[in-house]
N, C-alpha and C. Protein backbone atom coordinates (compact mmCIF):
# COMPACT_ATOMS: atom_id res chain seq x y z
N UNK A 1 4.78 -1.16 -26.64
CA UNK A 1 4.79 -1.40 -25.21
C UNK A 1 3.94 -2.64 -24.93
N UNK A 2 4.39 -3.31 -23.85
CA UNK A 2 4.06 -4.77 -23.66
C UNK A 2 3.21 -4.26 -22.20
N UNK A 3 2.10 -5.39 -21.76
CA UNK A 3 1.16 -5.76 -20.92
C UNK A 3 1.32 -7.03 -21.01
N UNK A 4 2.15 -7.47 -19.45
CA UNK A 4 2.28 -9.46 -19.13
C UNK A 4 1.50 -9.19 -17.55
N UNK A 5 0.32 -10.39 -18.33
CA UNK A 5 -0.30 -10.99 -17.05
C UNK A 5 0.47 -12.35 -16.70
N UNK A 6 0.90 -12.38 -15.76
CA UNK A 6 1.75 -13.33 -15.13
C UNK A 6 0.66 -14.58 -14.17
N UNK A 7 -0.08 -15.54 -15.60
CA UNK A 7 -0.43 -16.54 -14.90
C UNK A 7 -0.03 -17.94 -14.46
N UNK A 8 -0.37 -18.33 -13.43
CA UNK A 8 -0.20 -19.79 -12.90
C UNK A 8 -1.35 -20.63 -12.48
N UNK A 9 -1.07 -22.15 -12.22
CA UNK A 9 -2.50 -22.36 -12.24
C UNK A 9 -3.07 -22.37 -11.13
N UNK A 10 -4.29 -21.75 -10.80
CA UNK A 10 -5.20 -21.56 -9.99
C UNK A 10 -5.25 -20.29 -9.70
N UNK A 11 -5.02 -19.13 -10.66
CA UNK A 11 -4.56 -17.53 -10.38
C UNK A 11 -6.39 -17.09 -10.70
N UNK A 12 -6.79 -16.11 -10.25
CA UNK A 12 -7.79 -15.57 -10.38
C UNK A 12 -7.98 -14.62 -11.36
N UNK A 13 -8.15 -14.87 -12.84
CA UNK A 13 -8.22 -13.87 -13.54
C UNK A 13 -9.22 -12.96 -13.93
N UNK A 14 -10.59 -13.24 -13.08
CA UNK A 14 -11.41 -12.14 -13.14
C UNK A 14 -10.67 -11.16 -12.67
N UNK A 15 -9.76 -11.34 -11.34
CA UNK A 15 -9.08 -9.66 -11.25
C UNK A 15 -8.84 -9.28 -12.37
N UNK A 16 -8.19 -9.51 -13.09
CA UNK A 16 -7.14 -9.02 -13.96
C UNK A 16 -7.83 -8.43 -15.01
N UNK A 17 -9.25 -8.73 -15.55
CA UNK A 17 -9.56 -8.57 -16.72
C UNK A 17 -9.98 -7.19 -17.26
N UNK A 18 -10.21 -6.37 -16.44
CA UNK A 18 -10.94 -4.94 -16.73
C UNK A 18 -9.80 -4.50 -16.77
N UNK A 19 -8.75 -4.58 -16.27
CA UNK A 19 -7.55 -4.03 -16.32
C UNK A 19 -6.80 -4.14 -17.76
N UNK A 20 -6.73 -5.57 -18.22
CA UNK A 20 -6.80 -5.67 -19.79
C UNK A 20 -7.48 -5.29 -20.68
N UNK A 21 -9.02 -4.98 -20.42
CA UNK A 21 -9.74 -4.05 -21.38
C UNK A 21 -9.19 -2.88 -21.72
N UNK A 22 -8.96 -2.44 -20.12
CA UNK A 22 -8.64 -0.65 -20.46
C UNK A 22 -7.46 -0.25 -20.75
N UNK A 23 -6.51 -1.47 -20.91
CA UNK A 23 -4.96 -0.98 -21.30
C UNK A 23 -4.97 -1.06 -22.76
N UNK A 24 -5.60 -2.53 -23.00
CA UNK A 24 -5.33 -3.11 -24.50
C UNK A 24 -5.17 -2.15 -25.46
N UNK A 25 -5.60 -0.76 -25.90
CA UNK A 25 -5.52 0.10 -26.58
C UNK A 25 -3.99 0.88 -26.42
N UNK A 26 -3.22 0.14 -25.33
CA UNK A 26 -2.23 1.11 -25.43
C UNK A 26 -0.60 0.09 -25.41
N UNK A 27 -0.95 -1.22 -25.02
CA UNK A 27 -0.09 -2.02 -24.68
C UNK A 27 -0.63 -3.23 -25.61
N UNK A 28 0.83 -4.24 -25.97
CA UNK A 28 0.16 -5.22 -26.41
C UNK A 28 -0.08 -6.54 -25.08
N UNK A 29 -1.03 -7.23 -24.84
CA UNK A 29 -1.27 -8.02 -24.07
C UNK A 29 -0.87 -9.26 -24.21
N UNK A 30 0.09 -9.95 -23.28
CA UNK A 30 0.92 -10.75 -23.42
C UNK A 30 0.48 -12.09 -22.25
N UNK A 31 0.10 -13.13 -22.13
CA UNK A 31 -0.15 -13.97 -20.98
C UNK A 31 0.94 -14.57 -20.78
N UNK A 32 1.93 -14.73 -19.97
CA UNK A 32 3.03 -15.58 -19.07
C UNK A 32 3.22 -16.22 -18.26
N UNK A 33 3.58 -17.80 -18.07
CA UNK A 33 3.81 -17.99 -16.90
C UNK A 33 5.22 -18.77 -16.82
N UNK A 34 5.66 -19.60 -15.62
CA UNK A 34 6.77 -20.12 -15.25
C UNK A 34 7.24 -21.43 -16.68
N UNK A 35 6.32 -22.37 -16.39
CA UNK A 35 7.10 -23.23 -17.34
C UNK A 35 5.91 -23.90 -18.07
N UNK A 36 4.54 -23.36 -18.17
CA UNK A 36 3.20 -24.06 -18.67
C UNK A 36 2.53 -23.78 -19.57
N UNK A 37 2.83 -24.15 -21.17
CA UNK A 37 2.08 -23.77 -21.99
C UNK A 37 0.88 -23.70 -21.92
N UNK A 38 -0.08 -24.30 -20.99
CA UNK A 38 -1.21 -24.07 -20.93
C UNK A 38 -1.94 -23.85 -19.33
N UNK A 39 -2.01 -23.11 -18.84
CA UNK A 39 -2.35 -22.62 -17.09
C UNK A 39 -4.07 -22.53 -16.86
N UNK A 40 -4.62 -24.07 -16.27
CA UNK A 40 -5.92 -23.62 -15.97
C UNK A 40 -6.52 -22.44 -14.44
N UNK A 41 -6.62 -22.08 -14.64
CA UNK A 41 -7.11 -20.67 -14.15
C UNK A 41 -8.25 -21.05 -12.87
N UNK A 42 -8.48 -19.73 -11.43
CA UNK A 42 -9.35 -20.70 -11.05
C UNK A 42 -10.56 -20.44 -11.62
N UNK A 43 -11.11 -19.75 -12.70
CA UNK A 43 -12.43 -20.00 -12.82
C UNK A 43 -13.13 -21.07 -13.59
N UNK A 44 -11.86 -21.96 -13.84
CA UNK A 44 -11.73 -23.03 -14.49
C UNK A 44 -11.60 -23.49 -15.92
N UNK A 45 -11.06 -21.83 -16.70
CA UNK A 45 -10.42 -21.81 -18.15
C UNK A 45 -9.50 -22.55 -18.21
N UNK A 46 -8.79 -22.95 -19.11
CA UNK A 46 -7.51 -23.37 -19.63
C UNK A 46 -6.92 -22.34 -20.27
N UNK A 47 -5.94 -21.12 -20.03
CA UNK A 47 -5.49 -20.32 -21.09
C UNK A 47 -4.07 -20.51 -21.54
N UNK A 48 -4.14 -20.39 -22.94
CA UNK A 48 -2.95 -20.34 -23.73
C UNK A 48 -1.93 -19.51 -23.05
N UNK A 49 -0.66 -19.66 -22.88
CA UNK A 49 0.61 -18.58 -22.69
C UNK A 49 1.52 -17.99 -24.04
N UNK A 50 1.61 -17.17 -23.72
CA UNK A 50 2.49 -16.66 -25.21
C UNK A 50 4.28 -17.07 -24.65
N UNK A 51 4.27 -17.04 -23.77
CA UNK A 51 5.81 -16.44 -23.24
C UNK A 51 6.15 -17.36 -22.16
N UNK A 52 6.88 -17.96 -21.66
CA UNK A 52 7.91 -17.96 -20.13
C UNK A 52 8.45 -16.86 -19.94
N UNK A 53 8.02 -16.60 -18.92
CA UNK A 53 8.74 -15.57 -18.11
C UNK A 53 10.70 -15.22 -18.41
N UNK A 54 11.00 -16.25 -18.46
CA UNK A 54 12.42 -16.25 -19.08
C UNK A 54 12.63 -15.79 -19.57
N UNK A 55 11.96 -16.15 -21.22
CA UNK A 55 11.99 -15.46 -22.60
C UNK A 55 11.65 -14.22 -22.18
N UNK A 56 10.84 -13.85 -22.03
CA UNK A 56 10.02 -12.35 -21.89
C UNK A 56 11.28 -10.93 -21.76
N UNK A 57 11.44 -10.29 -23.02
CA UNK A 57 12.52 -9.36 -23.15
C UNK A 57 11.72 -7.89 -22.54
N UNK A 58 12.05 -7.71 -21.41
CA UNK A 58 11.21 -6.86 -20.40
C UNK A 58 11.93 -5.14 -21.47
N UNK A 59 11.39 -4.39 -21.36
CA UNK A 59 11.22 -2.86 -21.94
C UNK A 59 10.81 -2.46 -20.56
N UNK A 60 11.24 -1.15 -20.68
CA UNK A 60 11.08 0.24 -19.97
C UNK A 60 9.98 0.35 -20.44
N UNK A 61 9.16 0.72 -19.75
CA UNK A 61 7.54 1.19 -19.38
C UNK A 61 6.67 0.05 -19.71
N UNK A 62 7.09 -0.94 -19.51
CA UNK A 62 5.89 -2.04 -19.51
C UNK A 62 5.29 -2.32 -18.60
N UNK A 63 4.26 -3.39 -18.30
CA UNK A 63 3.68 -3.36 -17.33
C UNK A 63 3.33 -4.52 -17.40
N UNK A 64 3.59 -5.09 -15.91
CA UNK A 64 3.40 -6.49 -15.53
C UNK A 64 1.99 -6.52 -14.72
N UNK A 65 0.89 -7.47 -14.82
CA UNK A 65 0.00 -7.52 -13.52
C UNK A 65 0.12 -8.96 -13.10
N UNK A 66 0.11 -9.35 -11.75
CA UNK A 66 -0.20 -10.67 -11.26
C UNK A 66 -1.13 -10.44 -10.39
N UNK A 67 -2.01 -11.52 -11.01
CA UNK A 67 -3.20 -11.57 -10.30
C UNK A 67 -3.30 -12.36 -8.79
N UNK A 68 -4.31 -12.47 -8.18
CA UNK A 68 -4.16 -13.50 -6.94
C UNK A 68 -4.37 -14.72 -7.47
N UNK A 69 -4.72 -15.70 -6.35
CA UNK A 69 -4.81 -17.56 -6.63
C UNK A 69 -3.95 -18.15 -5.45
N UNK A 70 -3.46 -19.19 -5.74
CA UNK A 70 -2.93 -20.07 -5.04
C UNK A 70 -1.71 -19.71 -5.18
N UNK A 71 -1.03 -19.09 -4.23
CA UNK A 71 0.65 -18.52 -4.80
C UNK A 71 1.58 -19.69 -4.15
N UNK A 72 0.68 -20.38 -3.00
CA UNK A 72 1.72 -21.50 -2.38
C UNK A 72 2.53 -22.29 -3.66
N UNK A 73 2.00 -22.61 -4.78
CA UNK A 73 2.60 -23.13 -6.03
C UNK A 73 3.55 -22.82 -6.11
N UNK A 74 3.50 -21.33 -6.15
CA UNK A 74 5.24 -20.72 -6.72
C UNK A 74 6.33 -20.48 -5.63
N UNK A 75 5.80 -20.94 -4.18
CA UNK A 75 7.25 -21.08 -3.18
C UNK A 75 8.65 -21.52 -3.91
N UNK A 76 9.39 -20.77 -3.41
CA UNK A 76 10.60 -21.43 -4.05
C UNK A 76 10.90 -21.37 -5.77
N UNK A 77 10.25 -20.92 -6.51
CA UNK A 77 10.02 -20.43 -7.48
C UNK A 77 11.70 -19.54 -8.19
N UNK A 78 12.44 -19.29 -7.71
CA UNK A 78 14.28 -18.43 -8.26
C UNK A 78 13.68 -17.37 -9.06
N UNK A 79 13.15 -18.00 -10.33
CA UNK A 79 12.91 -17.83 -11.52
C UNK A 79 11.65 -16.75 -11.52
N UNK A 80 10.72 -16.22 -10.24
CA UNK A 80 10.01 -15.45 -10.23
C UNK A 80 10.73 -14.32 -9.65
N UNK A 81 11.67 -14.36 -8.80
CA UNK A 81 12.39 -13.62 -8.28
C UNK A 81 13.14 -12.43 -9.20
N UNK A 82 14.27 -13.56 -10.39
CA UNK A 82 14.56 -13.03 -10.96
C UNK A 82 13.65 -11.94 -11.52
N UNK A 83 12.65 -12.82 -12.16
CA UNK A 83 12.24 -11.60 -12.89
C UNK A 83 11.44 -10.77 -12.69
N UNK A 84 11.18 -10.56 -11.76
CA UNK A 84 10.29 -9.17 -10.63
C UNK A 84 11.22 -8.20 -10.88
N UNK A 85 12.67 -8.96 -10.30
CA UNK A 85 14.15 -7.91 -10.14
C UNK A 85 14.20 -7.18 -11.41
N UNK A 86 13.85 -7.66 -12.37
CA UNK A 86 14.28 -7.63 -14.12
C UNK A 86 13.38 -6.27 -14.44
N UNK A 87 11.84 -6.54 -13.67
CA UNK A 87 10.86 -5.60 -14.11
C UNK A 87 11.45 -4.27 -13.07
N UNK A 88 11.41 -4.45 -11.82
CA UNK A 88 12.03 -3.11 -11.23
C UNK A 88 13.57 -2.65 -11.97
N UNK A 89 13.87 -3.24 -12.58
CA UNK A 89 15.14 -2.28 -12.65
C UNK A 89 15.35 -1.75 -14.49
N UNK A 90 14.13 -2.63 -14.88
CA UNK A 90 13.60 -1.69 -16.39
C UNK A 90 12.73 -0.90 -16.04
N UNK A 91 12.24 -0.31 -14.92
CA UNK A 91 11.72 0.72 -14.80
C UNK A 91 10.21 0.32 -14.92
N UNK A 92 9.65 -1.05 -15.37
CA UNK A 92 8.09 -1.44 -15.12
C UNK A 92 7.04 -0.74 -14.22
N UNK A 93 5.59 -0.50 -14.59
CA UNK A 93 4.91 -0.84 -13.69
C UNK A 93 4.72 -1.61 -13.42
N UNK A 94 3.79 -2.23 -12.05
CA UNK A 94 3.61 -3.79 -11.62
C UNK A 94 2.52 -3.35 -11.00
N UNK A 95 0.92 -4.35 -11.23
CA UNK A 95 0.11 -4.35 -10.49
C UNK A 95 0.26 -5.79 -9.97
N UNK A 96 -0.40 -5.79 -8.96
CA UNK A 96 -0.80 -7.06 -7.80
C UNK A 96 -2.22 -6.53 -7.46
N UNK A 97 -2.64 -7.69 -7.48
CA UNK A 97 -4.05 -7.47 -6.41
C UNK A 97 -3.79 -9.28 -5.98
N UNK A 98 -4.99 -9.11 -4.83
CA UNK A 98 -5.08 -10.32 -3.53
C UNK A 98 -3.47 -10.67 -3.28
N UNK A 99 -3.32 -11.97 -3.62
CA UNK A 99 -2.24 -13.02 -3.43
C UNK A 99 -1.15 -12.58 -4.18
N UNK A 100 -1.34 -11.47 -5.30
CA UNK A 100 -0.57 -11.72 -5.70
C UNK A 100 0.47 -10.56 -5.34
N UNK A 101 -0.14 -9.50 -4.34
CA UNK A 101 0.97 -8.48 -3.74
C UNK A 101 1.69 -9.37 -2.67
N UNK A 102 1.11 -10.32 -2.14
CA UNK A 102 1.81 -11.33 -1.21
C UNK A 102 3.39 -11.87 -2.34
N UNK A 103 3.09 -12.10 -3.18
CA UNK A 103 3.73 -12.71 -4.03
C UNK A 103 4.99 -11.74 -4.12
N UNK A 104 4.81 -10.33 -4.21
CA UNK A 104 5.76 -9.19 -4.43
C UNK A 104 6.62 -9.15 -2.78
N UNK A 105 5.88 -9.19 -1.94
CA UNK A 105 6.52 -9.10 -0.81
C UNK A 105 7.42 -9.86 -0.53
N UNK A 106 6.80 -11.51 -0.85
CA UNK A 106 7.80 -12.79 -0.22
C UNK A 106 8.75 -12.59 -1.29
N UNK A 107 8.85 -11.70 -2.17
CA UNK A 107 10.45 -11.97 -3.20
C UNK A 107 10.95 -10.56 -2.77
N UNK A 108 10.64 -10.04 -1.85
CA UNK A 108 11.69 -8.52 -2.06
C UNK A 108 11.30 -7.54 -2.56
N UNK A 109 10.19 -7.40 -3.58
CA UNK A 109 10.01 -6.09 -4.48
C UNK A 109 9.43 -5.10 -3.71
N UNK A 110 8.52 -5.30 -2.82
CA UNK A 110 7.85 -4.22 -1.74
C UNK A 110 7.81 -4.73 -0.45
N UNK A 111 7.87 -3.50 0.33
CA UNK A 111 7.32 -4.11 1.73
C UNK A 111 6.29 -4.07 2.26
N UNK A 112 5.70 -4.62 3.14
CA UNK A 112 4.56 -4.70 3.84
C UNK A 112 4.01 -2.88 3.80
N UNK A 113 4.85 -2.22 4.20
CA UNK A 113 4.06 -0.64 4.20
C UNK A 113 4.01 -0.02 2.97
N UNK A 114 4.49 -1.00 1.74
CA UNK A 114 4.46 -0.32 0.78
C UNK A 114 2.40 -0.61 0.46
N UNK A 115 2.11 -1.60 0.87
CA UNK A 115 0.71 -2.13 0.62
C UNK A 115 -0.25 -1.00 0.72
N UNK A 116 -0.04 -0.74 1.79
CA UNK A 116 -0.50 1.26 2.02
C UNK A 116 -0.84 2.24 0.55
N UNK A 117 1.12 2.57 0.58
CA UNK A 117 2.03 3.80 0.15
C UNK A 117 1.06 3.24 -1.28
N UNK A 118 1.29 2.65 -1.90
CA UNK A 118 0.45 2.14 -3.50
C UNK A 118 -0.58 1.40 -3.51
N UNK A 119 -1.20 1.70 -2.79
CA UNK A 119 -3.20 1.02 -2.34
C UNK A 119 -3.77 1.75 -3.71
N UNK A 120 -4.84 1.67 -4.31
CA UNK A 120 -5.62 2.58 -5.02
C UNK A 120 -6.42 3.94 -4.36
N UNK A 121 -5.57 3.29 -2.77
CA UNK A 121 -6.71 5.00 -2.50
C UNK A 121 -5.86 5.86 -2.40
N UNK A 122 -4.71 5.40 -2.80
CA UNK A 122 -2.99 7.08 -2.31
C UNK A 122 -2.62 6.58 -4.32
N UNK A 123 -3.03 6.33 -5.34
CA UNK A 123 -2.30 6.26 -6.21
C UNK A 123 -2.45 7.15 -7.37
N UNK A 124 -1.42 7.65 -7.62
CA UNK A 124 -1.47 9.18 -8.53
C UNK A 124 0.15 9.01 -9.68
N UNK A 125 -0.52 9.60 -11.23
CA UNK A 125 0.12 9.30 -12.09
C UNK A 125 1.92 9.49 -11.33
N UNK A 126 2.38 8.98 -12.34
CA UNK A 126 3.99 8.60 -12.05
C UNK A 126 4.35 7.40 -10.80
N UNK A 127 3.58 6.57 -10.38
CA UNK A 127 3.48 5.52 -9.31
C UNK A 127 4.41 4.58 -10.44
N UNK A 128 4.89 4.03 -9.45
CA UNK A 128 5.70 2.48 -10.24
C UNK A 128 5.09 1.61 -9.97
N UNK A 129 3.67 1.00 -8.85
CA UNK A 129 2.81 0.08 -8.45
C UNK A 129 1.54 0.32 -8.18
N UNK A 130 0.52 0.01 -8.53
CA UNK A 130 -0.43 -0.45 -8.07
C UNK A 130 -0.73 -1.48 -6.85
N UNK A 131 -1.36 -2.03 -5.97
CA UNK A 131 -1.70 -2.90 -5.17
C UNK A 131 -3.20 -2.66 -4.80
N UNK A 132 -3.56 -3.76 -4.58
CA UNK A 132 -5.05 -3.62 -4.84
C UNK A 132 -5.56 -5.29 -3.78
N UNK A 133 -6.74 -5.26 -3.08
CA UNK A 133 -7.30 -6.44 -2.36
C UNK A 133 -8.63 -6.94 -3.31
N UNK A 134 -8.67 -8.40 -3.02
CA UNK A 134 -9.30 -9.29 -4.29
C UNK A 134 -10.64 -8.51 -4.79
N UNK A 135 -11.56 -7.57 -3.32
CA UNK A 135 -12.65 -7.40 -4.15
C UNK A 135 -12.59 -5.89 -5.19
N UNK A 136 -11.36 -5.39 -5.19
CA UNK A 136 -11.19 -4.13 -4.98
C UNK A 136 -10.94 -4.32 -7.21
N UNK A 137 -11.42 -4.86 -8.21
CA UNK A 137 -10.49 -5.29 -8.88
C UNK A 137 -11.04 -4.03 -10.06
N UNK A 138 -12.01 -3.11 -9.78
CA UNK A 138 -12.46 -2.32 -10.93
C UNK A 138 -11.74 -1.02 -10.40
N UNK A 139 -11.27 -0.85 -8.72
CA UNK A 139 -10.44 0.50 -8.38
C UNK A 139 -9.08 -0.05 -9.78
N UNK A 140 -8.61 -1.41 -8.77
CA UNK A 140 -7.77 -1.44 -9.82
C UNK A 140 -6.92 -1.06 -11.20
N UNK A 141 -7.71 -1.59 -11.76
CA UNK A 141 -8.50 -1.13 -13.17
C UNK A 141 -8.11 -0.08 -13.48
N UNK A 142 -8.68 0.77 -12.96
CA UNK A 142 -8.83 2.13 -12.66
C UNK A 142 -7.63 2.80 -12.72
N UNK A 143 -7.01 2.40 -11.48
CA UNK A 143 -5.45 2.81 -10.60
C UNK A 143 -4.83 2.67 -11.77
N UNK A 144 -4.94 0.88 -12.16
CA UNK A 144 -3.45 1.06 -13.59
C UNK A 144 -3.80 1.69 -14.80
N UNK A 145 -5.36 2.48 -14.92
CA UNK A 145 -4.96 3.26 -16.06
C UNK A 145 -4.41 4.56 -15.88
N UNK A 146 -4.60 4.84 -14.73
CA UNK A 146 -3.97 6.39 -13.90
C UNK A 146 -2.24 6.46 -14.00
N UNK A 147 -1.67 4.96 -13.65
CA UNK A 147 -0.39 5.10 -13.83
C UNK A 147 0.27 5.18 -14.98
N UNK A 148 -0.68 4.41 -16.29
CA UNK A 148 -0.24 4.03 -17.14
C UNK A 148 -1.08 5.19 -18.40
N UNK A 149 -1.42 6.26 -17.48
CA UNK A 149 -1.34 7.39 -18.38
C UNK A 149 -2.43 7.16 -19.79
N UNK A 150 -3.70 6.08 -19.37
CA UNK A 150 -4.21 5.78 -20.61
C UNK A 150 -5.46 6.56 -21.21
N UNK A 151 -6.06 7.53 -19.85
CA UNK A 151 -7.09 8.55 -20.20
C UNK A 151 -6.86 9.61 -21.00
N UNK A 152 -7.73 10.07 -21.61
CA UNK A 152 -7.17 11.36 -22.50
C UNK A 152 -7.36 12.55 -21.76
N UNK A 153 -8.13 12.63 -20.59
CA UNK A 153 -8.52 13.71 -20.17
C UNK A 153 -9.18 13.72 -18.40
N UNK A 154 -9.47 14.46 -18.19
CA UNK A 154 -10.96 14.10 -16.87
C UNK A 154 -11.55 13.86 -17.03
N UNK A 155 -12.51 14.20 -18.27
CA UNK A 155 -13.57 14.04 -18.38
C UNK A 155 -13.99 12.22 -18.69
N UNK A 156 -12.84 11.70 -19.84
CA UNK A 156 -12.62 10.40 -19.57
C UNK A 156 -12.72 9.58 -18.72
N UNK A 157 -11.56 9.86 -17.55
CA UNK A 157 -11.46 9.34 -16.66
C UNK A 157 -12.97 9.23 -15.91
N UNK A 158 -13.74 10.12 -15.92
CA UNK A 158 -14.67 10.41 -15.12
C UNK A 158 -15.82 9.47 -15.80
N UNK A 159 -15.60 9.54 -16.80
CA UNK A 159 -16.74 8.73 -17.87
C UNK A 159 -16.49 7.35 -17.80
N UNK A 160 -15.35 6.59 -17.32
CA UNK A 160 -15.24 5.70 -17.33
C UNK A 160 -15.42 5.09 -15.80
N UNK A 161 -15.43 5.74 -15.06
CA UNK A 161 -16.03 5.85 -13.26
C UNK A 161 -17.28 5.64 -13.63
N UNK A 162 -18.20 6.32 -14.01
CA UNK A 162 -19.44 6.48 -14.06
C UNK A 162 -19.63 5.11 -14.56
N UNK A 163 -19.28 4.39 -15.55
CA UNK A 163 -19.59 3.97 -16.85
C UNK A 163 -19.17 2.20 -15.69
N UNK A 164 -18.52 2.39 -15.18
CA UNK A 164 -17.62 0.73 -14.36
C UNK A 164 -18.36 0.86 -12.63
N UNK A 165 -18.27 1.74 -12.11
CA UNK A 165 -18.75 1.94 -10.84
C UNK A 165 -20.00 2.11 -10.52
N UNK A 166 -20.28 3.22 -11.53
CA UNK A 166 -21.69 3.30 -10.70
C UNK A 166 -22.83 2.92 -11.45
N UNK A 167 -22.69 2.27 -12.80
CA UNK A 167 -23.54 1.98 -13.71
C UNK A 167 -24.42 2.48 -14.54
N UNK A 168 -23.58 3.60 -14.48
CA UNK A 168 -24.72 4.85 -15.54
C UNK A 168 -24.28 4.80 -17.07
N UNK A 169 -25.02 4.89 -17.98
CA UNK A 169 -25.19 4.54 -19.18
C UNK A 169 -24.37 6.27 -19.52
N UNK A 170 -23.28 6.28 -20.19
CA UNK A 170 -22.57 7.03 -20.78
C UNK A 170 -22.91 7.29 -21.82
């Protein structure tokens, strides 16, 4: 099972990153973007891409995240469209946080009340989305390991709350 962070340049990938810690054990982690072998980021990395989005042979139960940034870039974009469509209809999860649930909206994949319906504060295993706001990025985190089924237990889950939130030494 695949994990594509869908970057472009000026995307914010501190969201994204706790979210890649806590999957990596279950997905392989894949970086993607439109047409840029190399996407500087805004915290001002340069990161490698494995994939175009094109290429990218989407599977049932994978999971896409796009982070926020500058999404005005990808106006007009076809080619993101498509493949949002590609991930909903293989059955994907998809996280967004900040800009980048904007990003899901202006192509069709959710609507404005879906921002709600899949917030991290209504999200419970079997969800097809996550959505999440920029400071929100360790609920996140959180949310897509709930969907993506990666805790072994409660007590886990709970250990890893403690351990990200509230700073207690586990």
């Amino acid at each position: 099972m695949n994990l594509y962070i869908f970057i472009y340049d000026g995307c914010a990938l501190f969201e994204v990153i706790l979210a890649c810690y806590f999957l990596k054990n279950k997905y392989n982690i894949n970086m993607i973007s439109i047409n840029k072998d190399l996407v500087q980021v805004f915290e001002g990395m340069t990161i490698k891409c494995d994939e175009f989005i094109n290429k990218v042979e989407i599977s049932e139960n994978d999971v896409v995240i796009i982070p926020g940034g500058n999404i005005e870039i990808l106006k007009d974009e076809e080619i993101i469209k498509e493949f949002l469509e590609l991930c909903v209809s293989k059955n994907c999860k998809i996280g967004a946080i900040c800009a980048g649930v904007n990003l899901l909206i202006e192509n069709n994949i959710i609507s404005i009340e879906d921002k709600e319906k899949y917030s991290i504060n209504n999200i419970k295993n079997g969800d097809k989305y996550v959505l999440a706001k920029a400071n929100e990025y360790v609920d996140f985190a959180l949310s897509l390991g709930i969907i993506c089924d990666i805790y072994k237990d409660v007590d886990d889950f709970d250990e890893t709350i403690r351990f990200f939130k509230k700073f207690e030494e586990c």
